[in-house]
C-alpha atoms as a PDB file:
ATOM      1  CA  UNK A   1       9.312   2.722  18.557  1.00  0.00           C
ATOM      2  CA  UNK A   2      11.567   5.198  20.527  1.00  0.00           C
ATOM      3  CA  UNK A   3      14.742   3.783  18.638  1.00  0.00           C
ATOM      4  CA  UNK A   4      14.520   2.786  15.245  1.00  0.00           C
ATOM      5  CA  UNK A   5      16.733   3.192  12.088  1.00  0.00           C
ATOM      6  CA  UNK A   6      16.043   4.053   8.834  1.00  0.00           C
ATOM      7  CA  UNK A   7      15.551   1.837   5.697  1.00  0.00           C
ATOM      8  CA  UNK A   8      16.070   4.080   2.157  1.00  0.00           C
ATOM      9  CA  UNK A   9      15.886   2.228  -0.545  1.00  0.00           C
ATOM     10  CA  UNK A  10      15.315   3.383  -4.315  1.00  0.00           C
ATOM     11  CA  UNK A  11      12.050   4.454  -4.921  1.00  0.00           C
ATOM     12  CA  UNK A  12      11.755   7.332  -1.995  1.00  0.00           C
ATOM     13  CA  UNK A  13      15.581   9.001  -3.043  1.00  0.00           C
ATOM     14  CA  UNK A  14      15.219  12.412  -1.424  1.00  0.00           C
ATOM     15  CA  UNK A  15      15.481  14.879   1.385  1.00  0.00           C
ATOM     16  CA  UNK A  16      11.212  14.722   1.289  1.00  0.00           C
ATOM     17  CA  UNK A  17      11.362  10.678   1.902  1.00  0.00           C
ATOM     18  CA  UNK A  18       8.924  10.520   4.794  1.00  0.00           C
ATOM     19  CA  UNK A  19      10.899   8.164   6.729  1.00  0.00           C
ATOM     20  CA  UNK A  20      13.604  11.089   6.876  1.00  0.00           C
ATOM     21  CA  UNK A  21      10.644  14.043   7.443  1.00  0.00           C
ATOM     22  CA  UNK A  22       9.388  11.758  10.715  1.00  0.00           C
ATOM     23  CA  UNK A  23      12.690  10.785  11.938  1.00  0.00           C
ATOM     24  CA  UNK A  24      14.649  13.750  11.479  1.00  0.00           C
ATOM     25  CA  UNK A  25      18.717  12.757  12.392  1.00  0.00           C
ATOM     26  CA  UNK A  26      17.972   9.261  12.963  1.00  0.00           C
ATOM     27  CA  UNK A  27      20.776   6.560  11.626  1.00  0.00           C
ATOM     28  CA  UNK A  28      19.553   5.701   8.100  1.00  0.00           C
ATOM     29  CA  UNK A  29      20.942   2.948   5.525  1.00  0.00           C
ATOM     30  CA  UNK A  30      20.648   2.486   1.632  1.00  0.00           C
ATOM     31  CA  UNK A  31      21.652  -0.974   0.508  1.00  0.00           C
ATOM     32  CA  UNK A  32      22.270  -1.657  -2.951  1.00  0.00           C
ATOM     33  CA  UNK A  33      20.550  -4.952  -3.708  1.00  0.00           C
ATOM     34  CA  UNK A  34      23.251  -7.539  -4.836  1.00  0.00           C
ATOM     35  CA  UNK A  35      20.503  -9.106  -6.575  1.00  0.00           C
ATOM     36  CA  UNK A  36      18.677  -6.624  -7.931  1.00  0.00           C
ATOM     37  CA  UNK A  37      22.564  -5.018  -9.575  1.00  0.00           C
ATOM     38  CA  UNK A  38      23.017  -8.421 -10.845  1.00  0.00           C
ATOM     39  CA  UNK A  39      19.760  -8.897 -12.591  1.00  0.00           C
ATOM     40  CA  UNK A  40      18.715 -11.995 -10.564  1.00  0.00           C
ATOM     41  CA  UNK A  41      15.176 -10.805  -9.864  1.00  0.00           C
ATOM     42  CA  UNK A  42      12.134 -11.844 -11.205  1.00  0.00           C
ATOM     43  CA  UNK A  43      11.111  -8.285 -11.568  1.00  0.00           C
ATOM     44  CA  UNK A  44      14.550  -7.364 -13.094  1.00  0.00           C
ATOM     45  CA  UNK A  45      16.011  -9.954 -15.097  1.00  0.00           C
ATOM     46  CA  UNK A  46      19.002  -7.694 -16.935  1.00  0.00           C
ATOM     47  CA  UNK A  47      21.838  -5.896 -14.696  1.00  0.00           C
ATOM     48  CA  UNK A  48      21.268  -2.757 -13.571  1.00  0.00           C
ATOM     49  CA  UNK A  49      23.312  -0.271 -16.035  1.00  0.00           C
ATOM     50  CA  UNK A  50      26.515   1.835 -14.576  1.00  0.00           C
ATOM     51  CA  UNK A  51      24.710   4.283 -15.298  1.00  0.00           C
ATOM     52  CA  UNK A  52      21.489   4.074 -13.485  1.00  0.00           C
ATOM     53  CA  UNK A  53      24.010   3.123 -10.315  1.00  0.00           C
ATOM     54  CA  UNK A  54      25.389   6.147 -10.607  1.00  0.00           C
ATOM     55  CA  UNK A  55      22.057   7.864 -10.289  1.00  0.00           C
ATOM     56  CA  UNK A  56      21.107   6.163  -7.395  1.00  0.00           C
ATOM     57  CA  UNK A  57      24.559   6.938  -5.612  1.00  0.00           C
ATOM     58  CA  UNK A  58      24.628  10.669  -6.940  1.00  0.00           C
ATOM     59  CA  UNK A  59      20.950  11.176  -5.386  1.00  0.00           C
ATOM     60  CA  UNK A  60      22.432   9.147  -2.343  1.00  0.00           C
ATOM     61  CA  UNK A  61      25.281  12.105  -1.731  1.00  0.00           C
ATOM     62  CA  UNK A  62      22.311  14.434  -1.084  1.00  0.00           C
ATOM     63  CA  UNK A  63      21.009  12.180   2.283  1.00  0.00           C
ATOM     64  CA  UNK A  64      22.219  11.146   5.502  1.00  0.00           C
ATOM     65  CA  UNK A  65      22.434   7.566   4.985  1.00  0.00           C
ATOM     66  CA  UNK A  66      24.857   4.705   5.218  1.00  0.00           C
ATOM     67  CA  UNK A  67      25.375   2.882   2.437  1.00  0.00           C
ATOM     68  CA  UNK A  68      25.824  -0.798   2.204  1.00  0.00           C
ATOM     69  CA  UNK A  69      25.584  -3.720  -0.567  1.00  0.00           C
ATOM     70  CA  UNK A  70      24.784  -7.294  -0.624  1.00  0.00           C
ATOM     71  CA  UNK A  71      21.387  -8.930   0.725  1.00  0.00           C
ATOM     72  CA  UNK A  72      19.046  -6.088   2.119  1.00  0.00           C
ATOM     73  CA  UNK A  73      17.188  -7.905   4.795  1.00  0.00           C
ATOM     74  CA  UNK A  74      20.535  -9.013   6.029  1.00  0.00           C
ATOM     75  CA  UNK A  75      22.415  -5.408   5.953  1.00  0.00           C
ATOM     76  CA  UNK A  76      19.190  -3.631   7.083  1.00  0.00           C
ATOM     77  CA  UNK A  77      19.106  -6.170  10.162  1.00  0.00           C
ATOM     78  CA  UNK A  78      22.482  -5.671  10.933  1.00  0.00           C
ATOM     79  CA  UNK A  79      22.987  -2.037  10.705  1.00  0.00           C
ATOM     80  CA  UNK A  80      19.837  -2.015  13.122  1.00  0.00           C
ATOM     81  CA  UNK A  81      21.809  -4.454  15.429  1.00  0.00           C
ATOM     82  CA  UNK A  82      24.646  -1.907  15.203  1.00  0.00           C
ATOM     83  CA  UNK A  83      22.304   0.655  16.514  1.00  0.00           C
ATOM     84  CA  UNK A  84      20.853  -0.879  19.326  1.00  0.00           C
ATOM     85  CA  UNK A  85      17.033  -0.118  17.489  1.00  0.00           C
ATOM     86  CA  UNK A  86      13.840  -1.487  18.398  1.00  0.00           C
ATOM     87  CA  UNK A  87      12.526  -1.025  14.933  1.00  0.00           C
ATOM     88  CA  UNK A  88      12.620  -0.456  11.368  1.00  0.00           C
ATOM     89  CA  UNK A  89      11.346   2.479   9.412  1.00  0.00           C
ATOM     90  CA  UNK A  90      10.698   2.721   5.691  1.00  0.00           C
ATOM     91  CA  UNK A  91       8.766   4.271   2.769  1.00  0.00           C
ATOM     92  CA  UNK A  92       5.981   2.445   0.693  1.00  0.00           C
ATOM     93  CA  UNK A  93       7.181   1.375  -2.744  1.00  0.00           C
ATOM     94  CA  UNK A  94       5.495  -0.298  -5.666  1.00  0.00           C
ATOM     95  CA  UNK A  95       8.011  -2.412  -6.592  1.00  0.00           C
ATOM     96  CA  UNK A  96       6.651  -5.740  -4.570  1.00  0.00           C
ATOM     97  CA  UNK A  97      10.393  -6.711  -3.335  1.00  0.00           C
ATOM     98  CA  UNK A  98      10.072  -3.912  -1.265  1.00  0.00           C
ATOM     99  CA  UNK A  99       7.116  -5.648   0.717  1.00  0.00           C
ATOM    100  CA  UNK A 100       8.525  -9.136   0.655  1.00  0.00           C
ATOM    101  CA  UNK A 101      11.854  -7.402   2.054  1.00  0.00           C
ATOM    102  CA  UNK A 102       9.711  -6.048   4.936  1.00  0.00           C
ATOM    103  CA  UNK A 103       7.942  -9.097   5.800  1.00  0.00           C
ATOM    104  CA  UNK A 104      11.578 -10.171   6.235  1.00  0.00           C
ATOM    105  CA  UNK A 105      12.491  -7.914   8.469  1.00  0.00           C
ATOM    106  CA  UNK A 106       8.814  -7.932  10.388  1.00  0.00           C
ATOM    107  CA  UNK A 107      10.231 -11.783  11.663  1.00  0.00           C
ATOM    108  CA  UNK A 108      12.891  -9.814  13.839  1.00  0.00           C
ATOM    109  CA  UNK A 109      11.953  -6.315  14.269  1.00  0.00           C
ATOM    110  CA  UNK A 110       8.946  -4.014  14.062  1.00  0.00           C
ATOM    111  CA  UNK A 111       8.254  -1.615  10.464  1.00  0.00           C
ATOM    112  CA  UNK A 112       6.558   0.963  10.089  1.00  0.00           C
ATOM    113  CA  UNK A 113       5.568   1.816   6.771  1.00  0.00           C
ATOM    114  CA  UNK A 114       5.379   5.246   5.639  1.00  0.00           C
ATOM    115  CA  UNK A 115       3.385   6.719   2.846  1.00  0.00           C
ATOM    116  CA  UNK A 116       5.081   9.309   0.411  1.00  0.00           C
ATOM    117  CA  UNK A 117       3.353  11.767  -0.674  1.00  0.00           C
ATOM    118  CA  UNK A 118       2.846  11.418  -4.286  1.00  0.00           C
ATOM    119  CA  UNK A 119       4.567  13.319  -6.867  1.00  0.00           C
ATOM    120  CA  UNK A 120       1.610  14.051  -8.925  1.00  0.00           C
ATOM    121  CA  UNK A 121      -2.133  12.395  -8.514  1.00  0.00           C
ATOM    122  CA  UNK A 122      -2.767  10.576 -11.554  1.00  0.00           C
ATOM    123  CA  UNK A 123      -6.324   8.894 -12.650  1.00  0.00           C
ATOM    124  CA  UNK A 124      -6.413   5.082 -13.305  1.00  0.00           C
ATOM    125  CA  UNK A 125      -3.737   2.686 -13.589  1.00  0.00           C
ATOM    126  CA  UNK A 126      -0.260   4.146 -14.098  1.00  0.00           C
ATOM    127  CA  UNK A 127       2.892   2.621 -16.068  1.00  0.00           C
ATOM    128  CA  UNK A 128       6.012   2.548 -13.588  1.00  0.00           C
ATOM    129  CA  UNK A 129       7.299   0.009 -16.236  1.00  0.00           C
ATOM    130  CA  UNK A 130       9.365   2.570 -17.997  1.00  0.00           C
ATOM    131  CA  UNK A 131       9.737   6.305 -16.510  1.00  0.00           C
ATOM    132  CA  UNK A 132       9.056   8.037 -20.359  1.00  0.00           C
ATOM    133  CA  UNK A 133       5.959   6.503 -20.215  1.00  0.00           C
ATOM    134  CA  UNK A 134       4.762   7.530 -16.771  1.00  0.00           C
ATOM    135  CA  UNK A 135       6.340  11.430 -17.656  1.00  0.00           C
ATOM    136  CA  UNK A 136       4.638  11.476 -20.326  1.00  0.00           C
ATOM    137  CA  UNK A 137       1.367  11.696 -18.379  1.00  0.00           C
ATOM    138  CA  UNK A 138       2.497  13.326 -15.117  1.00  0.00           C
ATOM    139  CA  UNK A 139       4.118  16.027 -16.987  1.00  0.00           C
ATOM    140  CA  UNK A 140       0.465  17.613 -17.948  1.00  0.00           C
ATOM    141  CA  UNK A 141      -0.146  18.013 -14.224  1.00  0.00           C
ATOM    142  CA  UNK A 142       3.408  19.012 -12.713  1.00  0.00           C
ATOM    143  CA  UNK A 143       3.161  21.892 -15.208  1.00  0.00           C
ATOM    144  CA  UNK A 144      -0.324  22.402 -15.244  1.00  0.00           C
ATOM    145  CA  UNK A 145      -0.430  25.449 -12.749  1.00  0.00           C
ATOM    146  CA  UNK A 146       2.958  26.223 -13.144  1.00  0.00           C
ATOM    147  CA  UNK A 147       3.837  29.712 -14.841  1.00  0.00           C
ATOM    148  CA  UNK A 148       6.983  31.327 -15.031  1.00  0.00           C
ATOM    149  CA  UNK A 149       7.434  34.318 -12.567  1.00  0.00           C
ATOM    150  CA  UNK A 150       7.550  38.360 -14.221  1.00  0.00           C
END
């Protein structure tokens, strides 16, 4: 790809998001699923709270993205459109929408899939179900060599 844009979406919200470390300064969207807000998803049945929105759209302030809202396939097709790209780049999520969103896009344009580096490594199967429940074992290792400076 010598023109793509960039796909954000919610589960790579930061400056390290690989798509934005490989593709430094190249046009980058964030669409906030209409779905997903409403609570039409199989994976997330309830609304998504004001208050988790404006998480997403305070971490969103710190990025170079455009942000959109309604079906992302759609908006993430057409803001490519707008750009004249030749393909699509994007972070690996766990959330399976994010995969069935890129096969989407795959029917039109090339994705690349980038892999973020991971937070912390935990051992065996880890609970993204609720974030308490996955800080309560990642926060042994993120302060595990971590001591205050003299």
């Amino acid at each position: 790809m010598q023109n793509p844009i960039l796909w954000i979406h919610g589960e790579a919200l930061g400056p390290a998001n690989p798509a934005l470390q490989a593709y430094p300064g190249r046009p980058a969207v964030f669409v906030f699923d209409a779905e997903l807000l409403a609570g039409r998803t199989a994976t997330s049945p309830e609304p998504v709270s004001l208050k988790r929105i404006g998480f997403l759209y305070e971490c969103l302030l710190e990025l170079p993205v455009s942000l959109r809202k309604g079906d992302v396939a759609t908006e993430v097709l057409a803001f490519a459109r707008a750009h004249g790209a030749d393909g699509i780049v994007t972070s690996a999520g766990t959330d399976p929408r994010i995969a069935a969103i890129c096969e989407v896009l795959e029917q039109e344009l090339p994705v690349e899939v980038l892999k973020p580096q991971p937070f912390v490594e935990l051992e065996g199967r880890v609970d993204l179900g609720r974030f308490s429940r996955y800080w309560r074992r990642a926060e042994r290792e993120v302060w595990a060599d971590w001591s205050p400076q003299q």
